[in-house]
C-alpha atoms as a PDB file:
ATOM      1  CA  UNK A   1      -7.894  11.808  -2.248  1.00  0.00           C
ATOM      2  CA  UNK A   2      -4.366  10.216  -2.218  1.00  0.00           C
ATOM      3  CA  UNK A   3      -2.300   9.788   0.817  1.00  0.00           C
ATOM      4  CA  UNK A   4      -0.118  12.122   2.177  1.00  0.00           C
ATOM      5  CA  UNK A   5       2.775  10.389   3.125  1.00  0.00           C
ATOM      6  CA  UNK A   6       6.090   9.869   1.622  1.00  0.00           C
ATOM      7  CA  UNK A   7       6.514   7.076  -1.221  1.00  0.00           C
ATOM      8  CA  UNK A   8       8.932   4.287  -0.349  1.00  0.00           C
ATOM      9  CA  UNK A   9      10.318   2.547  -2.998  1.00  0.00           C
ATOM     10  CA  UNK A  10       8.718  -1.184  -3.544  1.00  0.00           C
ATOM     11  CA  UNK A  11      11.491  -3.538  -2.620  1.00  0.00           C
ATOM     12  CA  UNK A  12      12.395  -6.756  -0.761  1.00  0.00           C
ATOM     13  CA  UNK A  13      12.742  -4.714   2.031  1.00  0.00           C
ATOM     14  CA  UNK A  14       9.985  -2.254   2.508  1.00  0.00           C
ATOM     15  CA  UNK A  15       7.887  -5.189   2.458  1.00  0.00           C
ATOM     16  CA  UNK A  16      10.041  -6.632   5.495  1.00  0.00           C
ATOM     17  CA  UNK A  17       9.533  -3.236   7.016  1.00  0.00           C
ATOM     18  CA  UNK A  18       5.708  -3.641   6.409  1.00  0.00           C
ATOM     19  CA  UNK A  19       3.699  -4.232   9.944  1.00  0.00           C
ATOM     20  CA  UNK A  20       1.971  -7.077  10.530  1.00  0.00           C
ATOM     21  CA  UNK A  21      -1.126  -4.452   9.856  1.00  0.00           C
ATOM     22  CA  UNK A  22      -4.332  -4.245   7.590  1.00  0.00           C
ATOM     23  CA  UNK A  23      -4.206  -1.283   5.941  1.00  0.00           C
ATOM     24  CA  UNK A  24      -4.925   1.505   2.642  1.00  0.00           C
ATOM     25  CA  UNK A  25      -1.551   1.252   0.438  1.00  0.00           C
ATOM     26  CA  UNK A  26      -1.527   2.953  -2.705  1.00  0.00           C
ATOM     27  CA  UNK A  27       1.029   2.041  -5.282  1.00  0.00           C
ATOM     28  CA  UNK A  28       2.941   4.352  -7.744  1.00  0.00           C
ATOM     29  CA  UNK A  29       4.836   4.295 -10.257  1.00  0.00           C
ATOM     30  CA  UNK A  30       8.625   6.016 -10.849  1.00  0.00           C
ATOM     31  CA  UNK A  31       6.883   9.727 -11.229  1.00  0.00           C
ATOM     32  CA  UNK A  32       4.880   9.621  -7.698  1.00  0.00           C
ATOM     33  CA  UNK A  33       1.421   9.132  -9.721  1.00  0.00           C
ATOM     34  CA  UNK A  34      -0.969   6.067  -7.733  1.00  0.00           C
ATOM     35  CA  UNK A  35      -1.290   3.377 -10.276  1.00  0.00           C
ATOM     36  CA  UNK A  36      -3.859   1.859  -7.973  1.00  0.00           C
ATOM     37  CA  UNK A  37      -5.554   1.650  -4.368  1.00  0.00           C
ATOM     38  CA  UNK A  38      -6.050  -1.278  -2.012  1.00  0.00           C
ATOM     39  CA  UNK A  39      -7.441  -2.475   0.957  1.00  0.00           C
ATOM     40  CA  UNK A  40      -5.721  -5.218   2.904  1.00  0.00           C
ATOM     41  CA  UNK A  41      -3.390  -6.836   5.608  1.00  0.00           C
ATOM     42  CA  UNK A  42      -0.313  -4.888   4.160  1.00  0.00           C
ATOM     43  CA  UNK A  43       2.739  -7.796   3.881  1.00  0.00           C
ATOM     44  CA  UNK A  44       0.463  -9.852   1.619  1.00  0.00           C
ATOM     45  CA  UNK A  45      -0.689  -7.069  -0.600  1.00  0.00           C
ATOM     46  CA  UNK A  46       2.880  -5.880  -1.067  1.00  0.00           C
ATOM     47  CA  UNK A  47       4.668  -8.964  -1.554  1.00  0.00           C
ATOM     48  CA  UNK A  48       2.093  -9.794  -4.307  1.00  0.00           C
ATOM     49  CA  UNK A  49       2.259  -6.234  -5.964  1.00  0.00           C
ATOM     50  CA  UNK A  50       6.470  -7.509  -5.559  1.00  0.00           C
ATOM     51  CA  UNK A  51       5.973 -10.225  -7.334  1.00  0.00           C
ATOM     52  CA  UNK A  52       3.662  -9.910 -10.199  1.00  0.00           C
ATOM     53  CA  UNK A  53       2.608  -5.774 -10.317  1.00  0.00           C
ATOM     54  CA  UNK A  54       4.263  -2.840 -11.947  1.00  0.00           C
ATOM     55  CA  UNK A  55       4.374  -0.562  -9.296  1.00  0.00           C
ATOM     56  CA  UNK A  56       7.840   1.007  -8.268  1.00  0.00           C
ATOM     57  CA  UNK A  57       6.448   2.723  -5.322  1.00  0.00           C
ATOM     58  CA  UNK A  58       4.327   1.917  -2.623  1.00  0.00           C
ATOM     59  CA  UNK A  59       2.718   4.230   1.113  1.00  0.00           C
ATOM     60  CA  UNK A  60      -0.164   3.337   3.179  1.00  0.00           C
ATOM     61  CA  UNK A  61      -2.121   3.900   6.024  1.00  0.00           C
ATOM     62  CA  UNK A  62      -2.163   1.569   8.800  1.00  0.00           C
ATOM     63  CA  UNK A  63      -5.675   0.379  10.213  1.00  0.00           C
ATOM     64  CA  UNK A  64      -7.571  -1.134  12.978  1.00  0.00           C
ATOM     65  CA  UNK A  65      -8.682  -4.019  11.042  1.00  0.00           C
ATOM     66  CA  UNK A  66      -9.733  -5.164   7.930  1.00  0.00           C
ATOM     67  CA  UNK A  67     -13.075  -3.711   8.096  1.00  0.00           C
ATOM     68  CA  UNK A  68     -11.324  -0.372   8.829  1.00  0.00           C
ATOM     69  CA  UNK A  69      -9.143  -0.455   5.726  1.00  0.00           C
ATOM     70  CA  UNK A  70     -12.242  -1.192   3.522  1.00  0.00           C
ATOM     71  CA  UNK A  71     -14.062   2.081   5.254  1.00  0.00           C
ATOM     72  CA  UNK A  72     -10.341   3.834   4.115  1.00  0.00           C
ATOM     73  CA  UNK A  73     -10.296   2.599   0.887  1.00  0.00           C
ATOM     74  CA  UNK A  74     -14.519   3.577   0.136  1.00  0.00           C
ATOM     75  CA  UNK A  75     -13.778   7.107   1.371  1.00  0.00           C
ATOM     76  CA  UNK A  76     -10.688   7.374  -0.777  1.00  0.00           C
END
């Protein structure tokens, strides 16, 4: 089941806006559909889906730890 929160675009500066968090994130592309599903403390996977992914859009779900966001990501 995806997320239901709002996409953000995937730029310089949703990544800055990014808490210091683990998390879920799903990334999207231009049309809203998830290209993929991660697990992980949420600046690092985004700058690195910045930097060498294809994904235009990103959202997530903030957890309580890394352990957490793995849980998130299995029950996705």
């Amino acid at each position: 089941m995806s997320l239901r929160k709002r996409w953000q675009p995937l730029t310089r500066s949703t990544v800055g806006s990014a808490p210091e968090a683990y998390g879920l994130i799903e990334f999207g592309d231009g049309d809203g559909t998830v290209l993929r599903a991660a697990a992980g403390f949420l600046p690092d996977e985004l700058r690195e889906e910045l930097a060498y992914g294809d994904a235009e859009q990103v959202r997530w779900k903030r957890a309580q730890s890394r352990e957490h966001a793995e849980r998130l990501l299995d029950e996705r």
